[in-house]
Protein backbone atom coordinates (compact mmCIF):
# COMPACT_ATOMS: atom_id res chain seq x y z
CA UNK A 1 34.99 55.33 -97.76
CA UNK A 2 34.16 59.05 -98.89
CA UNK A 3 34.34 60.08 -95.17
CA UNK A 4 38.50 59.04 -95.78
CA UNK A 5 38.69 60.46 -99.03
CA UNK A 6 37.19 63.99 -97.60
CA UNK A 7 39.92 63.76 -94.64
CA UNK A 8 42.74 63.00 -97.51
CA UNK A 9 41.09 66.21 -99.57
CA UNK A 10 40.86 68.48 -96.27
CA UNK A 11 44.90 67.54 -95.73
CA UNK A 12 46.00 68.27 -99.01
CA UNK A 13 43.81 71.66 -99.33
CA UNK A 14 45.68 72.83 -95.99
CA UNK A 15 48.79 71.36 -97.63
CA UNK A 16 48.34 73.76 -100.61
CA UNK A 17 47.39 76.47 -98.80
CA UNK A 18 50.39 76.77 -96.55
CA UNK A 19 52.88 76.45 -99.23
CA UNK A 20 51.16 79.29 -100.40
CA UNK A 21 51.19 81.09 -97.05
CA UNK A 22 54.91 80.64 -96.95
CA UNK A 23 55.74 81.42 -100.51
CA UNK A 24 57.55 77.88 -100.99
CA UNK A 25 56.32 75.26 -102.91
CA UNK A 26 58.03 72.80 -101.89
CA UNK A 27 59.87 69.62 -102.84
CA UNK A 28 58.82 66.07 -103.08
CA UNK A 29 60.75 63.30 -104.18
CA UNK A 30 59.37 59.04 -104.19
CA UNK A 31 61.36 56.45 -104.93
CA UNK A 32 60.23 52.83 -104.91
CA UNK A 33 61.92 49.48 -106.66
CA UNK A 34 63.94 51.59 -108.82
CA UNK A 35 61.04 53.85 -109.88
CA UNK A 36 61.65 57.72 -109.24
CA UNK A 37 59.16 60.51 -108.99
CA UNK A 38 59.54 63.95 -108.53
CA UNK A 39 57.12 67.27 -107.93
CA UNK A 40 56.37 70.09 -106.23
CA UNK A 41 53.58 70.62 -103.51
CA UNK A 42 50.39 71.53 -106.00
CA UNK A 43 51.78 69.21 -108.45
CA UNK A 44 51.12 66.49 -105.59
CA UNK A 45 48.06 67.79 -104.89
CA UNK A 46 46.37 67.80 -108.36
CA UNK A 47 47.66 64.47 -108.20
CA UNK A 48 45.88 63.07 -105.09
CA UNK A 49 42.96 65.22 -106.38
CA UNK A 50 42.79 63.56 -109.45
CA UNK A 51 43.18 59.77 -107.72
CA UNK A 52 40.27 60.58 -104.90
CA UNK A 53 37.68 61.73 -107.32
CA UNK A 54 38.89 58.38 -109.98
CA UNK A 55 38.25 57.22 -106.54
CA UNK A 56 35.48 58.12 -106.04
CA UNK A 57 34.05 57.80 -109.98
CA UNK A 58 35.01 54.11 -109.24
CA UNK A 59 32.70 53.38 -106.32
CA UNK A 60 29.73 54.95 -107.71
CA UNK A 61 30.10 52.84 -111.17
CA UNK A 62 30.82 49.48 -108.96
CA UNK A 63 27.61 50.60 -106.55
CA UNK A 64 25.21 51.04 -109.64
CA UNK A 65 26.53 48.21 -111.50
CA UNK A 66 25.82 46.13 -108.27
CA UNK A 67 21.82 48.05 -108.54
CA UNK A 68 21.48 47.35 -112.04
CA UNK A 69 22.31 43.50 -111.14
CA UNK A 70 19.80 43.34 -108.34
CA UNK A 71 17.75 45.02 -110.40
CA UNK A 72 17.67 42.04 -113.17
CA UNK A 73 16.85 39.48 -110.71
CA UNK A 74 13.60 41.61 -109.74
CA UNK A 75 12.94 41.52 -113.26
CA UNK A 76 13.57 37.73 -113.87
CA UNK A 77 11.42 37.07 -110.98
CA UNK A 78 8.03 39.52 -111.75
CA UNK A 79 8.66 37.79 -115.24
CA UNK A 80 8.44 34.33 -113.82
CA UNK A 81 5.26 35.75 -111.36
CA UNK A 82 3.72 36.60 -114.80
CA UNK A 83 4.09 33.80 -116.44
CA UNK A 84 2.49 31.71 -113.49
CA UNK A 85 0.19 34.41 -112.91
CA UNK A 86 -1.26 33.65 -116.74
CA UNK A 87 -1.25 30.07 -116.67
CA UNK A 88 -3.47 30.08 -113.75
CA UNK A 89 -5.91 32.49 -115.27
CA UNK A 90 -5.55 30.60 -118.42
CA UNK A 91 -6.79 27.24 -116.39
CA UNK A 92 -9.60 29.60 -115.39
CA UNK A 93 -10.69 30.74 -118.54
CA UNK A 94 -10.71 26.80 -119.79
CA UNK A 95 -12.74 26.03 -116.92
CA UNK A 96 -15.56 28.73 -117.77
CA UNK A 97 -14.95 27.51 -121.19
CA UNK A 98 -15.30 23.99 -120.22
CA UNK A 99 -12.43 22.78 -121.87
CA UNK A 100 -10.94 20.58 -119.22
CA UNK A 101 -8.33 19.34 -120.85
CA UNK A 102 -6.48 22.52 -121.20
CA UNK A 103 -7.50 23.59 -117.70
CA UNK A 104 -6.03 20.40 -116.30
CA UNK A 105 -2.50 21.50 -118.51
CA UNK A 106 -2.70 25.22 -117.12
CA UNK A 107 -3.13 24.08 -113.55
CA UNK A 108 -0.10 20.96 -113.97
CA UNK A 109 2.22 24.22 -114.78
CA UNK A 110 1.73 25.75 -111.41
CA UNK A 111 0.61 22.97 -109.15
CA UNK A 112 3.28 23.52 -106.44
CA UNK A 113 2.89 27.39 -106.78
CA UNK A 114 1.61 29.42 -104.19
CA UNK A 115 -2.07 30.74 -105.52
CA UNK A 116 -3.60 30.36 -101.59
CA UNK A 117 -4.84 26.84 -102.78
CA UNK A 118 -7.23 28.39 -105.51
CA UNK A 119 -5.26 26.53 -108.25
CA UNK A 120 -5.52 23.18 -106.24
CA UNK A 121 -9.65 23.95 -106.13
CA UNK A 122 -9.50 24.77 -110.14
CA UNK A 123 -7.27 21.35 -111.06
CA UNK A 124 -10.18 19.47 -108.70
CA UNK A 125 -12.97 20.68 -110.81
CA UNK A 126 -11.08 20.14 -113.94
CA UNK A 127 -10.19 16.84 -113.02
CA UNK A 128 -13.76 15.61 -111.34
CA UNK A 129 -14.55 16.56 -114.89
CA UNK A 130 -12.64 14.28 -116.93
CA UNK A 131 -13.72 11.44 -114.60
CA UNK A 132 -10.73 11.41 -112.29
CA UNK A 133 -12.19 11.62 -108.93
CA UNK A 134 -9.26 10.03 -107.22
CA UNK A 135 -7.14 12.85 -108.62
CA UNK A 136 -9.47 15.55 -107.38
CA UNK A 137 -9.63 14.11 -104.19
CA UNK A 138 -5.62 14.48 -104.09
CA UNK A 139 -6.33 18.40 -104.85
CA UNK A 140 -8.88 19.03 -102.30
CA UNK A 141 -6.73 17.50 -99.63
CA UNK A 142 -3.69 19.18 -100.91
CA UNK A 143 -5.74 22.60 -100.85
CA UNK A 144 -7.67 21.81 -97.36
CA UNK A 145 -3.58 22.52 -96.00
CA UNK A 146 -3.97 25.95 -97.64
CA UNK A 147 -5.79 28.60 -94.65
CA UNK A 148 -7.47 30.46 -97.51
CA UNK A 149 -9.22 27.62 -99.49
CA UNK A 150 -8.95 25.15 -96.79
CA UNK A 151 -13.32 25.83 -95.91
CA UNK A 152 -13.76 25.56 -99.81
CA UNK A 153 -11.86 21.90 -99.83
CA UNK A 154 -13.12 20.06 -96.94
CA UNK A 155 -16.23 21.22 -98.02
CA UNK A 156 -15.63 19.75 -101.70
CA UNK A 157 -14.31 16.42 -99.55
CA UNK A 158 -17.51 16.37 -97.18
CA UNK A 159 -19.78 16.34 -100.17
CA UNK A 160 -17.71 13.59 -102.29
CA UNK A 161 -18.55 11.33 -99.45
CA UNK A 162 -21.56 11.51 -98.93
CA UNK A 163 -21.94 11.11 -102.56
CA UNK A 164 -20.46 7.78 -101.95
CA UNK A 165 -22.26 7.10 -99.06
CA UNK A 166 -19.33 7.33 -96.25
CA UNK A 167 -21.31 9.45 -93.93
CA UNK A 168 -18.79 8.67 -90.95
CA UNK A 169 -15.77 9.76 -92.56
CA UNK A 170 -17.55 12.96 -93.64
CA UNK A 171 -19.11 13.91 -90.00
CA UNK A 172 -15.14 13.58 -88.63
CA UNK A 173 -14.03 15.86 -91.31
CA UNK A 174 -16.99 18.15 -89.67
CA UNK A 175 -16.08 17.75 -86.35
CA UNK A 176 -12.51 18.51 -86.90
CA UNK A 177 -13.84 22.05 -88.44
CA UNK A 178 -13.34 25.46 -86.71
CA UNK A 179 -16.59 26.79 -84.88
CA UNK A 180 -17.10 29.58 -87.33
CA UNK A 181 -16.62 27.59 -90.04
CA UNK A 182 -19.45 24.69 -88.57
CA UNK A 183 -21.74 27.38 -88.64
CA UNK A 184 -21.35 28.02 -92.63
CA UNK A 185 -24.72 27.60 -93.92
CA UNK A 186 -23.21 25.26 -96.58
CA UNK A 187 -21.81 22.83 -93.70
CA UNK A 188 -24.44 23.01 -91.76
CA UNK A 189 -26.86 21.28 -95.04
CA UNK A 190 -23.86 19.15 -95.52
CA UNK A 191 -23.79 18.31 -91.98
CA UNK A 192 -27.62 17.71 -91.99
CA UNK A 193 -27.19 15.51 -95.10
CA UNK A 194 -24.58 13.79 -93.21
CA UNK A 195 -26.49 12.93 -89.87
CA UNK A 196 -29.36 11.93 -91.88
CA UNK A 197 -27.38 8.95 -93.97
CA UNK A 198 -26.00 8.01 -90.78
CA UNK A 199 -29.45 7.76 -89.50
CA UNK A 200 -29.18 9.69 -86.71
CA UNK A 201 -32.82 11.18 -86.48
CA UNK A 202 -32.95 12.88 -83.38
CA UNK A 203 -29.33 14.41 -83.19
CA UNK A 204 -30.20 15.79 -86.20
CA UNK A 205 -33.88 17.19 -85.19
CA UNK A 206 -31.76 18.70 -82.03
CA UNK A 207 -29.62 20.31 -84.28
CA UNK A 208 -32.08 21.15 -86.52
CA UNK A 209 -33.75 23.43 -83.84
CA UNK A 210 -30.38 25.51 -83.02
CA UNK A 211 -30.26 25.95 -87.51
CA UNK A 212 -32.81 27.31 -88.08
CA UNK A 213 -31.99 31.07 -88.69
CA UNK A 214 -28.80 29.94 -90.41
CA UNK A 215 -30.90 27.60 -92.41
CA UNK A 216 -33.61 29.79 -93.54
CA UNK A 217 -36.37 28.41 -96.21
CA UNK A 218 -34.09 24.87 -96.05
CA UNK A 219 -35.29 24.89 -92.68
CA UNK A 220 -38.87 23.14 -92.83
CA UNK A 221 -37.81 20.24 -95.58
CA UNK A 222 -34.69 19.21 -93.74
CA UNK A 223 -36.73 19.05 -90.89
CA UNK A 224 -39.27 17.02 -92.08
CA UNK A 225 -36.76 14.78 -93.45
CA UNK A 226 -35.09 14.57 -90.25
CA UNK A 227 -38.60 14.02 -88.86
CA UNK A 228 -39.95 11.25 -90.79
CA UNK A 229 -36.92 9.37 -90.45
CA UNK A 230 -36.86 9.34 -86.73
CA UNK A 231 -41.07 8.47 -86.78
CA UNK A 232 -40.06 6.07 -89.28
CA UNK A 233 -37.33 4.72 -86.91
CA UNK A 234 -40.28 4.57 -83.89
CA UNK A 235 -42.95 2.85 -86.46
CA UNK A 236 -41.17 0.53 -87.25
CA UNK A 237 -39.12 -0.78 -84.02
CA UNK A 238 -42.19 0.19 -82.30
CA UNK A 239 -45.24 -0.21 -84.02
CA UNK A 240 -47.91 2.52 -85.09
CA UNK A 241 -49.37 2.87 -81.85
CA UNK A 242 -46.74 3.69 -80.63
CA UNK A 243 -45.44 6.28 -83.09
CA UNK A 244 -49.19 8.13 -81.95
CA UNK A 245 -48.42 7.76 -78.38
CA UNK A 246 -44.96 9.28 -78.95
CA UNK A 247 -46.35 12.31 -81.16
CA UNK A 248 -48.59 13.11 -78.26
CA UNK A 249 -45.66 13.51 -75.74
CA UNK A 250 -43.42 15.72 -77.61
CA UNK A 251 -43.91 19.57 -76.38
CA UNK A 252 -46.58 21.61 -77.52
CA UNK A 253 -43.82 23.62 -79.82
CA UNK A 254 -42.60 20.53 -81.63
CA UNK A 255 -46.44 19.09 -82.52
CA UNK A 256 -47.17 23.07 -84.17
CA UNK A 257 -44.26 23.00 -86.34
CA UNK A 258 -45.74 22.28 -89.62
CA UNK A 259 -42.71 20.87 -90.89
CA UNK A 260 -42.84 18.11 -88.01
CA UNK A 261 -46.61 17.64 -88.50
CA UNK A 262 -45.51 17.15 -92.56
CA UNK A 263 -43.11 14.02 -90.83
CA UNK A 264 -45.70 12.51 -88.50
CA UNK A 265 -48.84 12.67 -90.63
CA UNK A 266 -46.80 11.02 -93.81
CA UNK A 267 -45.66 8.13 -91.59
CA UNK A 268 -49.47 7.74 -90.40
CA UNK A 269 -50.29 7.16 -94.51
CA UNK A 270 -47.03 5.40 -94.74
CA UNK A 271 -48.41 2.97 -91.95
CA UNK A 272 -51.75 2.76 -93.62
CA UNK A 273 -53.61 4.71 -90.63
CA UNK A 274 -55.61 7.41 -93.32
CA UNK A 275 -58.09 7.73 -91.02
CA UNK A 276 -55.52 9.31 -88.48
CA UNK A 277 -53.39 11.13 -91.22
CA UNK A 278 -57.24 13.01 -92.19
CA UNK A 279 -58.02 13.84 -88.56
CA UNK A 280 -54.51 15.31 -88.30
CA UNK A 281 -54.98 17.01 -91.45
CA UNK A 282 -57.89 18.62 -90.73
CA UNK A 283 -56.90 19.78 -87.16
CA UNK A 284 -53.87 21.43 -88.13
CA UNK A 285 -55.28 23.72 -90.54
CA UNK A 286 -57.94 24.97 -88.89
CA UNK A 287 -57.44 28.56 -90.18
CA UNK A 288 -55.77 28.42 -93.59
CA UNK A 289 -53.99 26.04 -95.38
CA UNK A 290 -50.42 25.39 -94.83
CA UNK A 291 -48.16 24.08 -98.01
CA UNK A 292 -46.37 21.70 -96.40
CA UNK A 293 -49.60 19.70 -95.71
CA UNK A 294 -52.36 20.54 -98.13
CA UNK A 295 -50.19 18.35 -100.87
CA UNK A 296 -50.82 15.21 -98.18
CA UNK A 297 -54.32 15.12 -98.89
CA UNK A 298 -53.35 13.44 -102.00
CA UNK A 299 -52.20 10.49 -100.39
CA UNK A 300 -55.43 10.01 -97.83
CA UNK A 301 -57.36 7.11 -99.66
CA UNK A 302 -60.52 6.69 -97.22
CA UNK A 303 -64.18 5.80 -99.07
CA UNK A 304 -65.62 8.88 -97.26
CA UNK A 305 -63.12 11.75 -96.51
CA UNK A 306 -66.18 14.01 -95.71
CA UNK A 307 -63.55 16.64 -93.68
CA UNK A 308 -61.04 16.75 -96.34
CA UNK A 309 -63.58 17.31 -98.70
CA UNK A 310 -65.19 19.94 -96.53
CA UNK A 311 -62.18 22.06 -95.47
CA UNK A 312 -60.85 22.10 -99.01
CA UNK A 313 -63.95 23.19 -100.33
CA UNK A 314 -64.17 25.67 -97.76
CA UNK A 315 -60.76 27.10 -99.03
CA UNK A 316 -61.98 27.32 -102.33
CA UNK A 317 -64.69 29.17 -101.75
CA UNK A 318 -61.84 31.75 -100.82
CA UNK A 319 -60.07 31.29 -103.60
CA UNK A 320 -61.57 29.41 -106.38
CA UNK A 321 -58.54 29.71 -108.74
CA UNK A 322 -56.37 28.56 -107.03
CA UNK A 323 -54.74 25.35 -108.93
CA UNK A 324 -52.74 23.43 -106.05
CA UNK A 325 -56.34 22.89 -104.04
CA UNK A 326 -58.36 22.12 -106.88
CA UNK A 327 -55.66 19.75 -107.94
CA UNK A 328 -55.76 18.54 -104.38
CA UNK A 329 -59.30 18.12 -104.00
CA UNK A 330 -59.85 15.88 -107.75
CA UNK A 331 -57.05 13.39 -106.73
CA UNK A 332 -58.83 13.10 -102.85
CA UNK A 333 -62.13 12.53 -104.71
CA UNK A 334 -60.91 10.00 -107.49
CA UNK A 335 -59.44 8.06 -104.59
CA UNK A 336 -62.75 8.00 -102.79
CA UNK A 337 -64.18 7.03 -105.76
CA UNK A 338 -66.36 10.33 -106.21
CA UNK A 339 -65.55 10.79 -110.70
CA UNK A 340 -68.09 13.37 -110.80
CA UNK A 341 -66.17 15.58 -108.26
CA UNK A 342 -63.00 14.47 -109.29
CA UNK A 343 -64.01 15.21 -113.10
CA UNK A 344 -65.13 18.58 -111.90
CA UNK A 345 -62.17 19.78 -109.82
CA UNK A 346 -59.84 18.38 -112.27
CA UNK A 347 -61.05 19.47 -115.43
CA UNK A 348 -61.13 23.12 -113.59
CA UNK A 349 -57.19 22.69 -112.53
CA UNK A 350 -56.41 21.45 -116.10
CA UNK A 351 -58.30 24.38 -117.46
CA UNK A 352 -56.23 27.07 -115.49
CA UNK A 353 -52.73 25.00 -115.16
CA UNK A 354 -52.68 22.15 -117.74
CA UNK A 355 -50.40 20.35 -114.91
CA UNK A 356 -48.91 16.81 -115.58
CA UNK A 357 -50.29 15.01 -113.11
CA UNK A 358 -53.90 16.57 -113.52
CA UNK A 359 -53.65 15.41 -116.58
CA UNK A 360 -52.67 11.55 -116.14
CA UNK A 361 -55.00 11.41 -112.93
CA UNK A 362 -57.83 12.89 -115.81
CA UNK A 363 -56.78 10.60 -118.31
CA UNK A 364 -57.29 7.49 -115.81
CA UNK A 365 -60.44 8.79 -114.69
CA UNK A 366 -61.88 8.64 -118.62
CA UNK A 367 -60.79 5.19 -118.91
CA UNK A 368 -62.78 4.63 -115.99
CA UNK A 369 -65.37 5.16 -117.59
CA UNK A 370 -64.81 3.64 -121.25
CA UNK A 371 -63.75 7.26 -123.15
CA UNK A 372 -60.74 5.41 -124.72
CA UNK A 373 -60.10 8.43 -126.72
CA UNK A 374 -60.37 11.17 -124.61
CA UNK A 375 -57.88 9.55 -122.45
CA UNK A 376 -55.73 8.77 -125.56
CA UNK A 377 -55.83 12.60 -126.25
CA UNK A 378 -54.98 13.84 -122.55
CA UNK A 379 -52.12 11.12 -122.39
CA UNK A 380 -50.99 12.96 -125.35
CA UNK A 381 -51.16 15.94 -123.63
CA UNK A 382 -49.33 15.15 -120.32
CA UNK A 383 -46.27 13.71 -122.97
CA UNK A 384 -46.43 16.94 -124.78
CA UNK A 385 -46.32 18.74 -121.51
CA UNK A 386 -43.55 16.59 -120.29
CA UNK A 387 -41.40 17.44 -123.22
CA UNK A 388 -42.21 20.86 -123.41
């Protein structure tokens, strides 16, 4: 359009400037239906100036009148962005707040919005909250189809099953997971949680083994768990003997992994075999004491344990203030029936860590022997500790 209008200017400028040349202005006449119009050469070219730059005025106010417009719908639309940009940090607010109700409101508002999912994820909580689990369950699936909080759902729907006990349904939801999302330390405890309610011991000791960096400190109890279950599985299809005679021909790295000996020597007490669980007990810990197995001592119940005894008073000799072992050491003796080193170790651990079950285990032993109020007094004290 302006590259016409500068042609039209260009041919009326040379227009001009050859009637000036020649000395003649010229003559134009127009006629049209019965209207007549008359002028010279400049006055014609004023004229067309005048139209091409009205012309021109014209396009520029239809071009920014066409910018402004566009320019309203940008408005309208970072105006609506705002407004669903508040009510979802309004729903987040309630949530920290814990007012549920008005989360669940806020996060109605903008359910079909595009937030990457995290508004789905905030309506779950709010509604798990107000006892709607069906409805959360409907957010968490709606937000597993979101990339960005689709880890965060299935997660959320993993852990609502086993909850509910559905451990199949929850290890298919696993499977179905990406390979860097499996190794997510939070799927793999889900996914250890989820092997063990399906009872499947050994995959999960197997896996167990590849965790264990991943896992950390949750390492050794999950193991253990995993453990005892499959030991339990073997002890009691099999029999005790032959839980021994399968301990014995696992590799030499499985039987020094404390959390594994935790497993084995617990189902040896669980079975009744004390003798066994001490001997274990005692060879394990030949150098120092390990915590995962020091607390079984409490559970050996043998009229003699002359090596428990032994090796835990060798450890205190080490370290006399130490609480766990001395705590350790009263409950061992009160089972072998031994009150005046159970009194003695106990009273000591009560002395430096006034611990609930020191106390109870104290309390029995006075009754024991007919103090009636003593033991009144240090059940008094194990309540008062329990509240406190």
């Amino acid at each position: 359009m302006i590259r016409i209008l500068v042609v039209f200017l260009i041919l009326v400028i040379a227009l001009v400037i050859s009637a000036m040349v020649f000395d003649d202005r010229g003559y134009v006449f127009i006629e049209f239906s019965g209207w007549v119009m008359e002028m010279n050469v400049f006055s014609m070219a004023i004229m067309f100036i005048v139209f091409f730059i009205g012309l021109l005025l014209l396009s520029w106010a239809v071009k920014k009148s066409l910018l402004l417009a566009s320019g309203s719908k940008n408005w309208l639309g970072s105006w609506g962005m705002r407004k669903k940009q508040r009510a979802f940090d309004n729903g987040q607010f309630a949530l920290a707040e814990q007012n549920y109700l008005e989360a669940r409101k806020q996060f109605n508002t903008i359910e079909h919005e595009d937030f990457d999912g995290l508004n789905l994820l905030g309506a779950a909580q709010a509604e798990l909250a107000l006892n709607e689990p069906e409805k959360a369950r409907e957010n968490w699936r709606l937000a597993a189809t979101y990339d960005k909080s689709a880890l965060a759902a299935k997660q959320f729907l993993i852990a609502d099953l086993l909850q509910h006990h559905n451990p199949s349904e929850a290890l298919s939801i696993i499977e179905q997971l990406e390979s860097k999302q499996k190794n997510q330390t939070t799927v793999l405890k889900l996914w250890a949680q989820a092997l063990g309610q399906a009872g499947k011991w050994q995959e999960l000791k197997d896996k167990l083994k590849t965790w264990k960096k991943a896992l950390g400190d949750d390492y050794p109890i999950l193991m253990q768990q995993a453990s005892k279950g499959s030991f339990a599985e073997i002890a009691s299809k099999e029999g005790a003997s032959q839980l021994k005679l399968n301990w014995q021909s696992l590799p030499r790295a499985t039987r020094k992994d404390p959390a594994q000996q935790a497993a084995y020597i617990q189902q040896l007490i669980d079975q009744g075999m004390h003798s066994d669980a001490q001997q274990a007990l005692v060879e394990y810990q030949k150098t120092e004491p390990q915590p995962l197995l020091v607390p079984l001592f409490k559970q050996v119940k043998l009229p003699n344990p002359a090596a428990s005894i032994k090796k835990l008073e060798g450890w205190l000799k080490q370290d006399d203030m130490n609480v766990e072992l001395l705590s350790t050491l009263g409950q061992l003796a009160f089972h072998a029936n031994d009150l005046v080193l159970a009194e003695k170790a106990l009273g000591k651990a009560i002395k430096l860590g006034n611990q609930q079950q020191d106390l109870l285990l104290m309390a029995q032993l006075k009754e024991s022997q007919q103090q009636e109020h003593q033991a009144l007094e240090l059940y008094k004290q194990s309540m008062a500790q329990q509240n406190g």
